[in-house]
Protein backbone atom coordinates (compact mmCIF):
# COMPACT_ATOMS: atom_id res chain seq x y z
CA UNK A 1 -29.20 -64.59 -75.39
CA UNK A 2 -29.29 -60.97 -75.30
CA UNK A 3 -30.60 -60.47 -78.51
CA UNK A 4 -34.66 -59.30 -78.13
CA UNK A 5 -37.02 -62.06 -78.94
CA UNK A 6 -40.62 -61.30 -79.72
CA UNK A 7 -43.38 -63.20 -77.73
CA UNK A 8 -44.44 -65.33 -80.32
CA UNK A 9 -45.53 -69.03 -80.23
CA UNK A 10 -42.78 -71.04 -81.60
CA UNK A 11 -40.48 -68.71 -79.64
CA UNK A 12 -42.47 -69.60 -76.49
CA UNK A 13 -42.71 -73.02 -77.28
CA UNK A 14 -38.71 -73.59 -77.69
CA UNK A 15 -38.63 -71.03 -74.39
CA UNK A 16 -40.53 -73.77 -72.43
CA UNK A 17 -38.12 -76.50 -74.14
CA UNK A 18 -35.01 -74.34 -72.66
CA UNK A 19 -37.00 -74.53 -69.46
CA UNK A 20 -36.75 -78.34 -69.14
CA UNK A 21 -33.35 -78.92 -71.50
CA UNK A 22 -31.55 -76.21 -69.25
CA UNK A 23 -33.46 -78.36 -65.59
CA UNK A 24 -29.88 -77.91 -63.89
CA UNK A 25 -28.19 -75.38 -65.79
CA UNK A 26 -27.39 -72.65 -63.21
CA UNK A 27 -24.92 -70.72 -65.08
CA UNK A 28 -26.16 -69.21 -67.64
CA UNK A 29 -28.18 -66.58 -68.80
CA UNK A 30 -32.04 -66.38 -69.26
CA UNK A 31 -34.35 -63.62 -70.92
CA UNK A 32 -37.70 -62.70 -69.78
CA UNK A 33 -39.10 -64.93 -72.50
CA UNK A 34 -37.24 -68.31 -70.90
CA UNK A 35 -38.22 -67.36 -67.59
CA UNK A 36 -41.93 -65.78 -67.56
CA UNK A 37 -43.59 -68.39 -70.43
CA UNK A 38 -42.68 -71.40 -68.14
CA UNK A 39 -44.12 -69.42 -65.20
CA UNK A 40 -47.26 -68.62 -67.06
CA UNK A 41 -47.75 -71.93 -68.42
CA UNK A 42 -47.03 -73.50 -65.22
CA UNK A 43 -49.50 -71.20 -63.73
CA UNK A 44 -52.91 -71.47 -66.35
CA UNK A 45 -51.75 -75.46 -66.76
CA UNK A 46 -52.21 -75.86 -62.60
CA UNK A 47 -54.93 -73.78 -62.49
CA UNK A 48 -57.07 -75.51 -64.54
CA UNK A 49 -56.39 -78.69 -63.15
CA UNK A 50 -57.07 -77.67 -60.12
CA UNK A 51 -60.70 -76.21 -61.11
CA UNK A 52 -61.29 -79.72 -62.81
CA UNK A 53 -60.27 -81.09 -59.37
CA UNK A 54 -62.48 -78.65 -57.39
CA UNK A 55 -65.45 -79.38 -59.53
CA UNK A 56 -64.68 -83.11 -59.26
CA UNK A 57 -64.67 -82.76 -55.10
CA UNK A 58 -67.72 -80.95 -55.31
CA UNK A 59 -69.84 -83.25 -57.66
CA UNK A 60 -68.26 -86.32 -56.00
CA UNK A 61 -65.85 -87.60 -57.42
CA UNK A 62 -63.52 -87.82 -54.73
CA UNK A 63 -60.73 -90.11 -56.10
CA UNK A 64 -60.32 -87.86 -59.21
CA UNK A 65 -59.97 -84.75 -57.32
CA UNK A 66 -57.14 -86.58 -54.83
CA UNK A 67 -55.57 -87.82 -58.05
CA UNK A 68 -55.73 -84.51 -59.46
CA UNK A 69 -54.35 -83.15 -56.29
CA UNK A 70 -51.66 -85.68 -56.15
CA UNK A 71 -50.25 -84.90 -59.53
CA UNK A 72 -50.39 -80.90 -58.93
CA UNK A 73 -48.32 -82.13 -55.72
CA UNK A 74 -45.77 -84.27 -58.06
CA UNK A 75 -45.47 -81.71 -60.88
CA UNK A 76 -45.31 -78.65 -58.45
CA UNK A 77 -41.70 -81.06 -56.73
CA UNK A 78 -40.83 -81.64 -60.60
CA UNK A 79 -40.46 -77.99 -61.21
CA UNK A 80 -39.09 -76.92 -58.29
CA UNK A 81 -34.96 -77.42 -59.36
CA UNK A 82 -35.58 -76.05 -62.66
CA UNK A 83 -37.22 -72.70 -61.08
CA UNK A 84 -34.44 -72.19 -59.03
CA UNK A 85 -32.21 -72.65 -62.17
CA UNK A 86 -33.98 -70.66 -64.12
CA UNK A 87 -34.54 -67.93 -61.91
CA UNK A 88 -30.66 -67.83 -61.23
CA UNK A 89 -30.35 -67.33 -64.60
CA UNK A 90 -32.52 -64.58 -65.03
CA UNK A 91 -31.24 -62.95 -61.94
CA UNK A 92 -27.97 -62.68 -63.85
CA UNK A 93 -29.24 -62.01 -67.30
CA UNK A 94 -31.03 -59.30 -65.30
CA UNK A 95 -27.48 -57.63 -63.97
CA UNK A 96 -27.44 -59.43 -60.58
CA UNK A 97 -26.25 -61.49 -58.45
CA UNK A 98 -27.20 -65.30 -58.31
CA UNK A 99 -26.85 -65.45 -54.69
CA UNK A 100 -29.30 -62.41 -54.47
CA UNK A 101 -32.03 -64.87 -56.19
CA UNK A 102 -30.75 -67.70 -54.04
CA UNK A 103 -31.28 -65.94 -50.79
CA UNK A 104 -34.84 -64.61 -51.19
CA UNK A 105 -35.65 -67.59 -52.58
CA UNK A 106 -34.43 -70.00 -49.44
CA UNK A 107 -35.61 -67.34 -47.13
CA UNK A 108 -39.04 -67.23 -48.82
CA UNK A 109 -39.04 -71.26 -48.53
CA UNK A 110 -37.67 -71.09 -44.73
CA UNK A 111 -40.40 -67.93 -43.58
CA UNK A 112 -43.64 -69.66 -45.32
CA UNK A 113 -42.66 -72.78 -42.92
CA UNK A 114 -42.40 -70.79 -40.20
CA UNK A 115 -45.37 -69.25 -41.16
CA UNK A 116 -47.04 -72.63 -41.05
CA UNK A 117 -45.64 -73.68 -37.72
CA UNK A 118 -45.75 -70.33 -35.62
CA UNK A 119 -49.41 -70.01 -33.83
CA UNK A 120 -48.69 -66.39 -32.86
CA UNK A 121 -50.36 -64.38 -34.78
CA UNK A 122 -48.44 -60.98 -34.73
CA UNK A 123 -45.36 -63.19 -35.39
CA UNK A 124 -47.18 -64.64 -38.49
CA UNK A 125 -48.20 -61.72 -39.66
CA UNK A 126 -44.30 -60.32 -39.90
CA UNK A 127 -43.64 -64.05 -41.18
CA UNK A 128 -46.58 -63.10 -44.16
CA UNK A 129 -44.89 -59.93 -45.02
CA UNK A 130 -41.77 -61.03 -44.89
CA UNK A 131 -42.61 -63.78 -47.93
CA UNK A 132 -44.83 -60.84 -49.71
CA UNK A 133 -41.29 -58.64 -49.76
CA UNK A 134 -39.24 -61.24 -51.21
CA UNK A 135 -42.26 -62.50 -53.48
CA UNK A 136 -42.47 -58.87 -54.77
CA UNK A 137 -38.39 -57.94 -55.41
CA UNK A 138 -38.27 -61.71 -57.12
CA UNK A 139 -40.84 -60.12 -59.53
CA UNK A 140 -39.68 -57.12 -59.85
CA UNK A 141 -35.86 -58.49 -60.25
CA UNK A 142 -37.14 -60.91 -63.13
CA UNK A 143 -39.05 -58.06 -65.01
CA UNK A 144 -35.67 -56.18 -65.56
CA UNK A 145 -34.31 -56.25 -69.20
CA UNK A 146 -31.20 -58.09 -70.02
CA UNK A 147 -27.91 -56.48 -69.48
CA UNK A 148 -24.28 -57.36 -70.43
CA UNK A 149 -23.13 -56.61 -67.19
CA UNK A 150 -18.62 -57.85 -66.22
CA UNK A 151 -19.18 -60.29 -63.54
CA UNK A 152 -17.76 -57.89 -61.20
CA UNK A 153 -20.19 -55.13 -61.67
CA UNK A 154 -22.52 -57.30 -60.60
CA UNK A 155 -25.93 -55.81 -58.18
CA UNK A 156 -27.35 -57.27 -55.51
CA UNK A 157 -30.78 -55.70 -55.85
């Protein structure tokens, strides 16, 4: 898995087959090819249905926009174990630690519901960039090339 693949279609295609064959696999390794094409399809795919569901509300079509809503819901739930997997994966393909990934990923989950909950608004606003810091080093952790790295060399950050 270390070997440098070229962003091509077919190898983005069997990339986003790894995605779902590997849904639970939390072990392993990932490049930046197996983890960023499912993002970015997962990304363009929701965004236009969500434009076809905005346009939908707005000329009146109300029960295809809340279908169209309901399966972004669904799908966005159906993703969410293989993410984590995936990201895990990366995380270590990247050099570092899965708990690293694991943390910032449970303590972006746990601050957005704060976020939601909390009516105070200087306490929200440390809530917001609290999620923005551990949106940002999940990014940046992800972009980092692969690295044969003895399990106990690994880096937190």
């Amino acid at each position: 898995n270390s070997i440098r693949r070229k962003w091509s279609g077919n190898n983005m295609i069997e990339a986003y087959k790894s995605f779902w064959k590997r849904y639970a696999d939390f072990k392993g390794k990932s490049d930046r090819l197996e983890f960023w094409t499912p993002v970015l399809v997962h990304i363009i795919g929701i965004f236009i249905v969500a434009l076809i569901g905005a346009i939908s509300f707005i000329t009146g079509a109300f029960i295809v926009a809340a279908i169209l809503s309901a399966l972004i819901g669904i799908f966005a739930l159906a993703i969410m174990v293989p993410m984590v997997s995936v990201t895990l994966r990366r995380f270590y393909d990247a050099g570092r630690k899965r708990v690293t990934a694991l943390i910032l990923i449970i303590l972006s989950i746990f601050v957005n519901i704060l976020f939601d909950i909390i009516q105070i608004n200087s306490v929200a606003i440390f809530l917001n960039v609290v999620s923005i810091i551990c949106t940002i080093i999940l990014i940046v952790e992800t972009l980092l090339p692969s690295r044969e790295v003895p399990e106990s060399e690994l880096k937190w950050l």
